[in-house]
PDB file of N, CA and C in Angstrom:
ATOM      1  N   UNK A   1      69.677 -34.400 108.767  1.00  0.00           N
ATOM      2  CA  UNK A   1      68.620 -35.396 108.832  1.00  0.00           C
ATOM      3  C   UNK A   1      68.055 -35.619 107.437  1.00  0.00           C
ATOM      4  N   UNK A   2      67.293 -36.831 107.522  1.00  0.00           N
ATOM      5  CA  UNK A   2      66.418 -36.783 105.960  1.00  0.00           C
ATOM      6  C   UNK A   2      65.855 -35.754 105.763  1.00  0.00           C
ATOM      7  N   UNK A   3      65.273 -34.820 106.230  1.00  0.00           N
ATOM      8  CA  UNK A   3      63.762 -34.230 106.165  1.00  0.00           C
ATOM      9  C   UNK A   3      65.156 -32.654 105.519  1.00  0.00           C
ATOM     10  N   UNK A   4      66.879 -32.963 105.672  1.00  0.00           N
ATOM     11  CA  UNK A   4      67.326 -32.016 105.032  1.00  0.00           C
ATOM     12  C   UNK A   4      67.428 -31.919 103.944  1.00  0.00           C
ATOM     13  N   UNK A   5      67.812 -32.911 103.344  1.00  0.00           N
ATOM     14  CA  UNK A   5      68.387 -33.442 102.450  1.00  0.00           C
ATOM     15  C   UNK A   5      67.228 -33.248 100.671  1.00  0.00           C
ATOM     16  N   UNK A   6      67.755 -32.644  99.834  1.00  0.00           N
ATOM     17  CA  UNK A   6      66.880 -32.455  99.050  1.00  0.00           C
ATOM     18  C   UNK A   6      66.390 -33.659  98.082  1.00  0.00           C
ATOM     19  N   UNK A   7      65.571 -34.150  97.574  1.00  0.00           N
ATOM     20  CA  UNK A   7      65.090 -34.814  96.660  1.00  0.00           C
ATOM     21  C   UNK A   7      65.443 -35.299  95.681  1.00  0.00           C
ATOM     22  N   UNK A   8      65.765 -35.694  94.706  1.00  0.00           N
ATOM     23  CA  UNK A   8      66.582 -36.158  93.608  1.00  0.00           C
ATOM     24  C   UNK A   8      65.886 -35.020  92.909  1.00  0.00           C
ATOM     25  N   UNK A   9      65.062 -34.846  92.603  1.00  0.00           N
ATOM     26  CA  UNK A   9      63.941 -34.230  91.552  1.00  0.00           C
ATOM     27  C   UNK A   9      64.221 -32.849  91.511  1.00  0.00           C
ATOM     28  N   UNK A  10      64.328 -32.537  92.577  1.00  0.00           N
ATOM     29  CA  UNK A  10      64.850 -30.946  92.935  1.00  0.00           C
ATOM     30  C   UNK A  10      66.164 -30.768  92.436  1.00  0.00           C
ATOM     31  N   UNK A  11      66.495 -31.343  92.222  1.00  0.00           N
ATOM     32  CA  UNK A  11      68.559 -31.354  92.748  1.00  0.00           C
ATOM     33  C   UNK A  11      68.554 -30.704  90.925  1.00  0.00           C
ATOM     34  N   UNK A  12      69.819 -30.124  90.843  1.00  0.00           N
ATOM     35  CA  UNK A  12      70.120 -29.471  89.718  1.00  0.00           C
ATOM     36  C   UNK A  12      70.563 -30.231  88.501  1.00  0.00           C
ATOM     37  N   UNK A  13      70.350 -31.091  87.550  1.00  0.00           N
ATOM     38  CA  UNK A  13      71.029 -32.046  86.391  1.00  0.00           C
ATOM     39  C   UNK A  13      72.361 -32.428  86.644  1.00  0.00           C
ATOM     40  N   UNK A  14      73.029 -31.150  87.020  1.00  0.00           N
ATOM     41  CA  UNK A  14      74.333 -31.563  86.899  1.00  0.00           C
ATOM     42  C   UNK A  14      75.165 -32.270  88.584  1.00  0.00           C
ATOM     43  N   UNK A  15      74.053 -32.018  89.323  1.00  0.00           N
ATOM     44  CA  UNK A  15      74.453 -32.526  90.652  1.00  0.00           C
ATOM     45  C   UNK A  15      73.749 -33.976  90.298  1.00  0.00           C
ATOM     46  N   UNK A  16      72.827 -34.476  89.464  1.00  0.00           N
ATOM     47  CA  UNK A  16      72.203 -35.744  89.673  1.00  0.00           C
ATOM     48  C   UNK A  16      72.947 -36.505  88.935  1.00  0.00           C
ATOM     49  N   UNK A  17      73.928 -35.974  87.890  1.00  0.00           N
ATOM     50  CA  UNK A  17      74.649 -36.721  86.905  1.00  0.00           C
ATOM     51  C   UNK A  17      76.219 -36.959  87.462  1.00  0.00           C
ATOM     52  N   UNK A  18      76.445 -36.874  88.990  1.00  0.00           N
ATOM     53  CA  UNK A  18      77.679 -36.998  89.575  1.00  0.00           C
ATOM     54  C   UNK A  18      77.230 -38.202  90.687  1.00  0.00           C
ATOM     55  N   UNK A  19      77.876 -39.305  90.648  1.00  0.00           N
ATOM     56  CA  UNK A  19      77.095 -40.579  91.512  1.00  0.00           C
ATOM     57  C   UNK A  19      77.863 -40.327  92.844  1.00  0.00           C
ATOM     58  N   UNK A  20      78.469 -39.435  93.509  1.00  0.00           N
ATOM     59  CA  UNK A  20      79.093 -39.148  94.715  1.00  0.00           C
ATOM     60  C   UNK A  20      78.959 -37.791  94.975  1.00  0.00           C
ATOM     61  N   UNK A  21      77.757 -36.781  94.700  1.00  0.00           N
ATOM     62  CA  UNK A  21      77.658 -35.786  94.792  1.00  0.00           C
ATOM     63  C   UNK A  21      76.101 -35.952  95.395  1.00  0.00           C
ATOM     64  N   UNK A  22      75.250 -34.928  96.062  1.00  0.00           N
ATOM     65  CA  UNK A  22      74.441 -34.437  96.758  1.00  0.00           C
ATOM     66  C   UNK A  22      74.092 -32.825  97.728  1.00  0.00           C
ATOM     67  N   UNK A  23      73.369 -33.049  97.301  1.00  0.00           N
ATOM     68  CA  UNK A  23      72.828 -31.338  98.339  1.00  0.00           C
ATOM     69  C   UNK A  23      72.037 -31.624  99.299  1.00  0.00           C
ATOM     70  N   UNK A  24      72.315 -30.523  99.985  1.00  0.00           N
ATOM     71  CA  UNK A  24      72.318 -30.770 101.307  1.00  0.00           C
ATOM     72  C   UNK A  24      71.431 -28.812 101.887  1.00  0.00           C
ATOM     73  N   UNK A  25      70.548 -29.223 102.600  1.00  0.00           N
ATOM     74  CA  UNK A  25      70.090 -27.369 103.247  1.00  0.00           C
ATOM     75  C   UNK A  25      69.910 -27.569 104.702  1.00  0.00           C
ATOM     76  N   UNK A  26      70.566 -26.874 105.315  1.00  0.00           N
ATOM     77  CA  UNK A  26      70.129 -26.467 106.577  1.00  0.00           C
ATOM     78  C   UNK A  26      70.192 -25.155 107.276  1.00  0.00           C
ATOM     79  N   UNK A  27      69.836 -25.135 108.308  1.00  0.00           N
ATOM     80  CA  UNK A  27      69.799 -23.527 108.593  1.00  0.00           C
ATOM     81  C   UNK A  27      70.488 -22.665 108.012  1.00  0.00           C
ATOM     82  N   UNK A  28      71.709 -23.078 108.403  1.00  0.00           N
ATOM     83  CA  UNK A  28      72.812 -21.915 108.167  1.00  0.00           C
ATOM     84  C   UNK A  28      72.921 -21.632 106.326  1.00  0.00           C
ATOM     85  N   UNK A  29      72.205 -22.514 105.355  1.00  0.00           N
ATOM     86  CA  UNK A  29      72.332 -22.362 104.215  1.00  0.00           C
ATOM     87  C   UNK A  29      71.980 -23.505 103.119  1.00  0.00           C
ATOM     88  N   UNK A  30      72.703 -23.464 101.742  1.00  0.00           N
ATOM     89  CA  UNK A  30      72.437 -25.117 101.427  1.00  0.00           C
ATOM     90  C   UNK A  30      73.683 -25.200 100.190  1.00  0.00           C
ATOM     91  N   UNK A  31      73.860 -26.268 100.453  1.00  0.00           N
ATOM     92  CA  UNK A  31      75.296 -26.317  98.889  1.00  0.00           C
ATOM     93  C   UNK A  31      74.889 -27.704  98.639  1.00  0.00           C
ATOM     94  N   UNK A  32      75.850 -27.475  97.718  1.00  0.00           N
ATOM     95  CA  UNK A  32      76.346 -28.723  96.969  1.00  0.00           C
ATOM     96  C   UNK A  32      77.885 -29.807  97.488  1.00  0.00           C
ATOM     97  N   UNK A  33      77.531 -30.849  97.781  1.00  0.00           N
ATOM     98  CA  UNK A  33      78.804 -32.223  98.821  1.00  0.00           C
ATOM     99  C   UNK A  33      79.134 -32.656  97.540  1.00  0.00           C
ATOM    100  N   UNK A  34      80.254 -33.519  97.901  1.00  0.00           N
ATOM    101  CA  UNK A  34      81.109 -34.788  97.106  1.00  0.00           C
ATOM    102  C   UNK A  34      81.391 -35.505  98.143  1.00  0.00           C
ATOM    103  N   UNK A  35      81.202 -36.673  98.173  1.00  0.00           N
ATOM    104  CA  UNK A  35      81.920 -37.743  98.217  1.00  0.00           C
ATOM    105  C   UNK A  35      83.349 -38.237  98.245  1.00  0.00           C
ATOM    106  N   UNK A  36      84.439 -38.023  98.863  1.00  0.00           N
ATOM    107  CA  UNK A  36      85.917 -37.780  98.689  1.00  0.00           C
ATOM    108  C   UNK A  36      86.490 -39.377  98.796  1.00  0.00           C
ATOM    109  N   UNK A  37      86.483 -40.395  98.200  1.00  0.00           N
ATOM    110  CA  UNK A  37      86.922 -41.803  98.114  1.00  0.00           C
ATOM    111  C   UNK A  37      85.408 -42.331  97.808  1.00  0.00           C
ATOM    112  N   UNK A  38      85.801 -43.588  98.157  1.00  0.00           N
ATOM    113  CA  UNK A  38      84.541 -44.892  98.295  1.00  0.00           C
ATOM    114  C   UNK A  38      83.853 -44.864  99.357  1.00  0.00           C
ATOM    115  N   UNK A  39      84.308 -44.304 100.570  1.00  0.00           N
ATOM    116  CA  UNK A  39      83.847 -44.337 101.514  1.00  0.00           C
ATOM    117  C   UNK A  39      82.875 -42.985 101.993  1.00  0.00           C
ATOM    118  N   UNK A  40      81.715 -43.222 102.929  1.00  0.00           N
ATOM    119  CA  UNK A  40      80.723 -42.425 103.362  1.00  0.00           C
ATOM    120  C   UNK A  40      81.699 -40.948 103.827  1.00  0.00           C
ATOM    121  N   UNK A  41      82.892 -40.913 104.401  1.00  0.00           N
ATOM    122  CA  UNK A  41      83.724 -39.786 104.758  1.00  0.00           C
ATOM    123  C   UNK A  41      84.429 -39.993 104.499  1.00  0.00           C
ATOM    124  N   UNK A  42      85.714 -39.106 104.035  1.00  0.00           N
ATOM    125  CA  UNK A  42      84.993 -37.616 104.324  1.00  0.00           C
ATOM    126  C   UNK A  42      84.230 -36.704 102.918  1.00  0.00           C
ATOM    127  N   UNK A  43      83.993 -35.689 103.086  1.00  0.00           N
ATOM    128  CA  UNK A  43      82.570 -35.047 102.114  1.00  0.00           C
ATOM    129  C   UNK A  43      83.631 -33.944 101.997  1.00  0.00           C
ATOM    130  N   UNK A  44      83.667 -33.335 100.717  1.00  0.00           N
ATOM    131  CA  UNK A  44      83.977 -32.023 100.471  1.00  0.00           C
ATOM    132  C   UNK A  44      82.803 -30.923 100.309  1.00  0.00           C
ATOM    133  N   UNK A  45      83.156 -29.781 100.456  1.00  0.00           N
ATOM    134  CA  UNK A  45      81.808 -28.929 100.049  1.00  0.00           C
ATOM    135  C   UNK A  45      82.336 -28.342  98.706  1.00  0.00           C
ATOM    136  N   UNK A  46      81.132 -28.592  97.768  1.00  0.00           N
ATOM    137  CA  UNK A  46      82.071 -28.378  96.383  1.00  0.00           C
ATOM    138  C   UNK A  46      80.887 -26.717  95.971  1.00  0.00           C
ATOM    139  N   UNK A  47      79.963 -26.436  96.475  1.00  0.00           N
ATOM    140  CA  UNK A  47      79.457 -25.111  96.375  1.00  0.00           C
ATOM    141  C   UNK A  47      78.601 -25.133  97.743  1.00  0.00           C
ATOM    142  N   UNK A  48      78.451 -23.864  98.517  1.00  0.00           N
ATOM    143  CA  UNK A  48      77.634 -23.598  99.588  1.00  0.00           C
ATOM    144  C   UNK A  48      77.015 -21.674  99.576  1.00  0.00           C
ATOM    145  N   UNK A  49      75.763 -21.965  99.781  1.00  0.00           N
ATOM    146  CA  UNK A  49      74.665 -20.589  99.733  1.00  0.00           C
ATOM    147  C   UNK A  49      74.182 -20.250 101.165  1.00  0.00           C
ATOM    148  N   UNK A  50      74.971 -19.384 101.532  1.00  0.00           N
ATOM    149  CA  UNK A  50      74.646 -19.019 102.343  1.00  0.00           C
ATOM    150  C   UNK A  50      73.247 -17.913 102.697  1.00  0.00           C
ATOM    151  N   UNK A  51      72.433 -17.869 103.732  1.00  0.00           N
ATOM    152  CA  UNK A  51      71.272 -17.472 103.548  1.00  0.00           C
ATOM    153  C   UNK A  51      71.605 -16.215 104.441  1.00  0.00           C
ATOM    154  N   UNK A  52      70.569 -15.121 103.699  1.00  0.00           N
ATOM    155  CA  UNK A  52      70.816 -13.797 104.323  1.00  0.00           C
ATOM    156  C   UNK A  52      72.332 -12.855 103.394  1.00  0.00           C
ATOM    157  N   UNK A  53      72.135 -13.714 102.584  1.00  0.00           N
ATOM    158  CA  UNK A  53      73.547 -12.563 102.082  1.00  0.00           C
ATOM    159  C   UNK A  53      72.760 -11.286 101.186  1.00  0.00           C
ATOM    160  N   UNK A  54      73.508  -9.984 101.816  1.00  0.00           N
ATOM    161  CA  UNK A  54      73.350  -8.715 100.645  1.00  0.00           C
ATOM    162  C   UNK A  54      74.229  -8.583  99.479  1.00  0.00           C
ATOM    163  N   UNK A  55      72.940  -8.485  98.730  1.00  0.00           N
ATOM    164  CA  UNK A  55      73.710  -8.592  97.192  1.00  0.00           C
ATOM    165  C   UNK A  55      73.613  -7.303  96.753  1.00  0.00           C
ATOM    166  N   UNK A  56      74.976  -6.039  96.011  1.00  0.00           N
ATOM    167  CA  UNK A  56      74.492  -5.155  96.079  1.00  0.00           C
ATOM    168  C   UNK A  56      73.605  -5.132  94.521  1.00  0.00           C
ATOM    169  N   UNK A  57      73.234  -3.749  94.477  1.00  0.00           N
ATOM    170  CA  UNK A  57      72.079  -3.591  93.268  1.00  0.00           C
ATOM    171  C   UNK A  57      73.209  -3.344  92.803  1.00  0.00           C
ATOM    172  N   UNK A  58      72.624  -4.142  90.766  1.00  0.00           N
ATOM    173  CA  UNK A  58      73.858  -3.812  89.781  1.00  0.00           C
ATOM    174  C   UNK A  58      72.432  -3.795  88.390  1.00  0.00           C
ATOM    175  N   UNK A  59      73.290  -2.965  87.325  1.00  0.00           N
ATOM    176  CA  UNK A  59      72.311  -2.735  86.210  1.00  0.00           C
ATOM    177  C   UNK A  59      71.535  -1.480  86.143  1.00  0.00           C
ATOM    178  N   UNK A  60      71.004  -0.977  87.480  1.00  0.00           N
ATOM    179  CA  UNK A  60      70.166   0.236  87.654  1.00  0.00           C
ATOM    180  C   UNK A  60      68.844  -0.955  87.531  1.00  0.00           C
ATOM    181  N   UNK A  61      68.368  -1.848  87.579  1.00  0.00           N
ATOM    182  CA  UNK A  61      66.630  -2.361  87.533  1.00  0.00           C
ATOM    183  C   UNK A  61      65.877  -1.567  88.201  1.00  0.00           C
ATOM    184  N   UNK A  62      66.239  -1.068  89.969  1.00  0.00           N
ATOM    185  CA  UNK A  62      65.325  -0.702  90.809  1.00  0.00           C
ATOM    186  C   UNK A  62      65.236   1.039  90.103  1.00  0.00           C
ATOM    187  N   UNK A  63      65.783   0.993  90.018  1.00  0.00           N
ATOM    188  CA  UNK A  63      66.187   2.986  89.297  1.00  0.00           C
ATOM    189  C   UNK A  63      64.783   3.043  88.294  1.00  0.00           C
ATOM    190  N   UNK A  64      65.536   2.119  87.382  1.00  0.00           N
ATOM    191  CA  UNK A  64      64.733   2.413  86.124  1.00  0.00           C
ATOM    192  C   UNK A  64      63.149   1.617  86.400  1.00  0.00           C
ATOM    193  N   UNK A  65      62.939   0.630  86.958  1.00  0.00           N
ATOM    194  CA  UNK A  65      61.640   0.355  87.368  1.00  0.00           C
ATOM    195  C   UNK A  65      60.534   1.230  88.020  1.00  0.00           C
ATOM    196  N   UNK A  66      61.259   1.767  88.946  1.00  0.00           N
ATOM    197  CA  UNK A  66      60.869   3.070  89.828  1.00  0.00           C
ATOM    198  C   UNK A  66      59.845   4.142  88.761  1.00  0.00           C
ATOM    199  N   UNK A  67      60.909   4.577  88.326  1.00  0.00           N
ATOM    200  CA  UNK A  67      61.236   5.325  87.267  1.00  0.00           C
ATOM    201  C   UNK A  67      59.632   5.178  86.349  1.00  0.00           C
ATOM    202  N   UNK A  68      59.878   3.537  85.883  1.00  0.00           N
ATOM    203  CA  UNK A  68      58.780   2.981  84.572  1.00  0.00           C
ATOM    204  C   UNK A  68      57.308   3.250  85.364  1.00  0.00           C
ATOM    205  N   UNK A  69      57.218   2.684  86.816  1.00  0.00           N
ATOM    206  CA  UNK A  69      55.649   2.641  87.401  1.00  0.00           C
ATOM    207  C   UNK A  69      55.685   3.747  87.757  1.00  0.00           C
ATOM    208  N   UNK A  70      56.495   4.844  88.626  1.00  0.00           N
ATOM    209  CA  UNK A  70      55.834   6.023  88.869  1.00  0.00           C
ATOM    210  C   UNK A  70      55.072   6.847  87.802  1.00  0.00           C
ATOM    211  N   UNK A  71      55.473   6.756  86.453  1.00  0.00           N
ATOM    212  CA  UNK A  71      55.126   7.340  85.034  1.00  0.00           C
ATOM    213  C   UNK A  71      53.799   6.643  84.468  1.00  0.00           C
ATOM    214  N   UNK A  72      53.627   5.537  84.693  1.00  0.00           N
ATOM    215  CA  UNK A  72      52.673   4.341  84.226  1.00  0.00           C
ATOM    216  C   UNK A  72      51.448   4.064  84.839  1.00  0.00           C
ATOM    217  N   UNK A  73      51.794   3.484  86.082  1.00  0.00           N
ATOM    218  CA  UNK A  73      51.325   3.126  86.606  1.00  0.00           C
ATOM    219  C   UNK A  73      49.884   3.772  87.172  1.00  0.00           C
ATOM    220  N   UNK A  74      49.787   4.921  87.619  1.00  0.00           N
ATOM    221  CA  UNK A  74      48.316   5.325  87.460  1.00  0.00           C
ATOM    222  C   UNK A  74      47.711   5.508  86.493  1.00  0.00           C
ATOM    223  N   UNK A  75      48.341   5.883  85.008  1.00  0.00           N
ATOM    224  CA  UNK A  75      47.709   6.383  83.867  1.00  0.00           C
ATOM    225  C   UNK A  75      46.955   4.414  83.119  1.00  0.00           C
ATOM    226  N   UNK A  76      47.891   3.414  83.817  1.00  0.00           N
ATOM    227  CA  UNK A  76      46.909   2.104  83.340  1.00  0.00           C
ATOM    228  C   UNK A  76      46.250   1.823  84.342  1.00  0.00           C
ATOM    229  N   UNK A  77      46.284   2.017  85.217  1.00  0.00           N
ATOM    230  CA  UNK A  77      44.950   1.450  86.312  1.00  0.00           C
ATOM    231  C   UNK A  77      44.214   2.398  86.294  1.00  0.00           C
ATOM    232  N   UNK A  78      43.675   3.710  85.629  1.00  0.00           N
ATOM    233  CA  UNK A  78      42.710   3.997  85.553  1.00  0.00           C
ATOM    234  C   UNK A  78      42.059   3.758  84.227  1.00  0.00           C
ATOM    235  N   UNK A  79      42.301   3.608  83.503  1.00  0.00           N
ATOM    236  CA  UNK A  79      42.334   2.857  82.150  1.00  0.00           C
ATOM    237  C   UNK A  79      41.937   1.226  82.472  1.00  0.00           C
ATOM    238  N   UNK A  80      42.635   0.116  82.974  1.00  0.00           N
ATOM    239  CA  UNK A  80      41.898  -0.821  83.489  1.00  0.00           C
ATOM    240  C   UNK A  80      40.846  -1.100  84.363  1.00  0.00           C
ATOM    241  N   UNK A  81      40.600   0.054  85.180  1.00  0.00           N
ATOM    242  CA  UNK A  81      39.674  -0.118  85.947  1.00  0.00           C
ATOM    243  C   UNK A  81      38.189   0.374  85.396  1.00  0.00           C
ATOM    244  N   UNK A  82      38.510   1.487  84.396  1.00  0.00           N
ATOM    245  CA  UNK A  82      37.426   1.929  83.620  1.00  0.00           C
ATOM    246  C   UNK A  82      36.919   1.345  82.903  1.00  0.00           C
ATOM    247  N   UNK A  83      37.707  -0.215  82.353  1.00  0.00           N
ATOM    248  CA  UNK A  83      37.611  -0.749  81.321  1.00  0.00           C
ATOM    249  C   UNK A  83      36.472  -2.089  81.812  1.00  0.00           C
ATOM    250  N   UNK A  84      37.231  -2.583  83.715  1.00  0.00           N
ATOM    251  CA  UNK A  84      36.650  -3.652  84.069  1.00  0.00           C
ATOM    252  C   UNK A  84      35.333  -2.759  84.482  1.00  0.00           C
ATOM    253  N   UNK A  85      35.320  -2.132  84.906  1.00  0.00           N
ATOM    254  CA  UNK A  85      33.766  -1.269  84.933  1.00  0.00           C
ATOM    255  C   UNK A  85      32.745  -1.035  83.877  1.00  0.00           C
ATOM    256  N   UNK A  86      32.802  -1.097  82.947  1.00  0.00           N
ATOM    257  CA  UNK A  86      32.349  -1.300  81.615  1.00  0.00           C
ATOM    258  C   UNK A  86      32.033   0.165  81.248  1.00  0.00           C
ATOM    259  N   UNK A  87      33.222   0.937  81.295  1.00  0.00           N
ATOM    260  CA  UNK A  87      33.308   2.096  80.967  1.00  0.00           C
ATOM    261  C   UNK A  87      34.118   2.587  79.387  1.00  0.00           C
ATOM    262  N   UNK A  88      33.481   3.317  78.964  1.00  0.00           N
ATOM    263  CA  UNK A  88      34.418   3.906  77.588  1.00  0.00           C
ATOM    264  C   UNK A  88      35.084   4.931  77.713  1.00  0.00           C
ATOM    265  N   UNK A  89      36.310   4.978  76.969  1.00  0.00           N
ATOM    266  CA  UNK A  89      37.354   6.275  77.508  1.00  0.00           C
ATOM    267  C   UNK A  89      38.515   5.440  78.188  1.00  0.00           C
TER     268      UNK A  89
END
């Protein structure tokens, strides 16, 4: 329906700079169409995102984040809070 169909404004540069291309979201997800001739059909799906996918963890972020606030994290909020209190120290 319209109310799927994303906006020009939204849409990514390189999907707005293809005059037979459009995105498209609905439940099951949202991609990127083409246009396959002159005519309204048929549509290829030239990328599709599916919703609900597990992505596994890569890099260590959650490790080392963990890691950064368990160490941190109380020693500055008592420090900020002393500070918004109009405390010295």
């Amino acid at each position: 329906s319209k109310r799927d169909l994303i906006t020009k404004a939204n849409q990514p540069r390189a999907v707005r700079s293809k005059p037979r291309s459009f995105m498209l979201a609905t439940a099951g997800g949202a991609g990127i169409m083409r246009r396959v001739g002159r005519d309204r059909y048929p549509i290829e799906i030239v990328y599709w995102l599916k919703r609900g996918v597990r992505i596994k963890p890569a890099f260590g972020f959650k490790a080392k984040t963990s890691s950064t606030i368990g160490a941190r994290f109380g020693i500055n909020f008592v420090a900020s809070l002393s500070d918004a209190m109009g405390h010295k120290g």
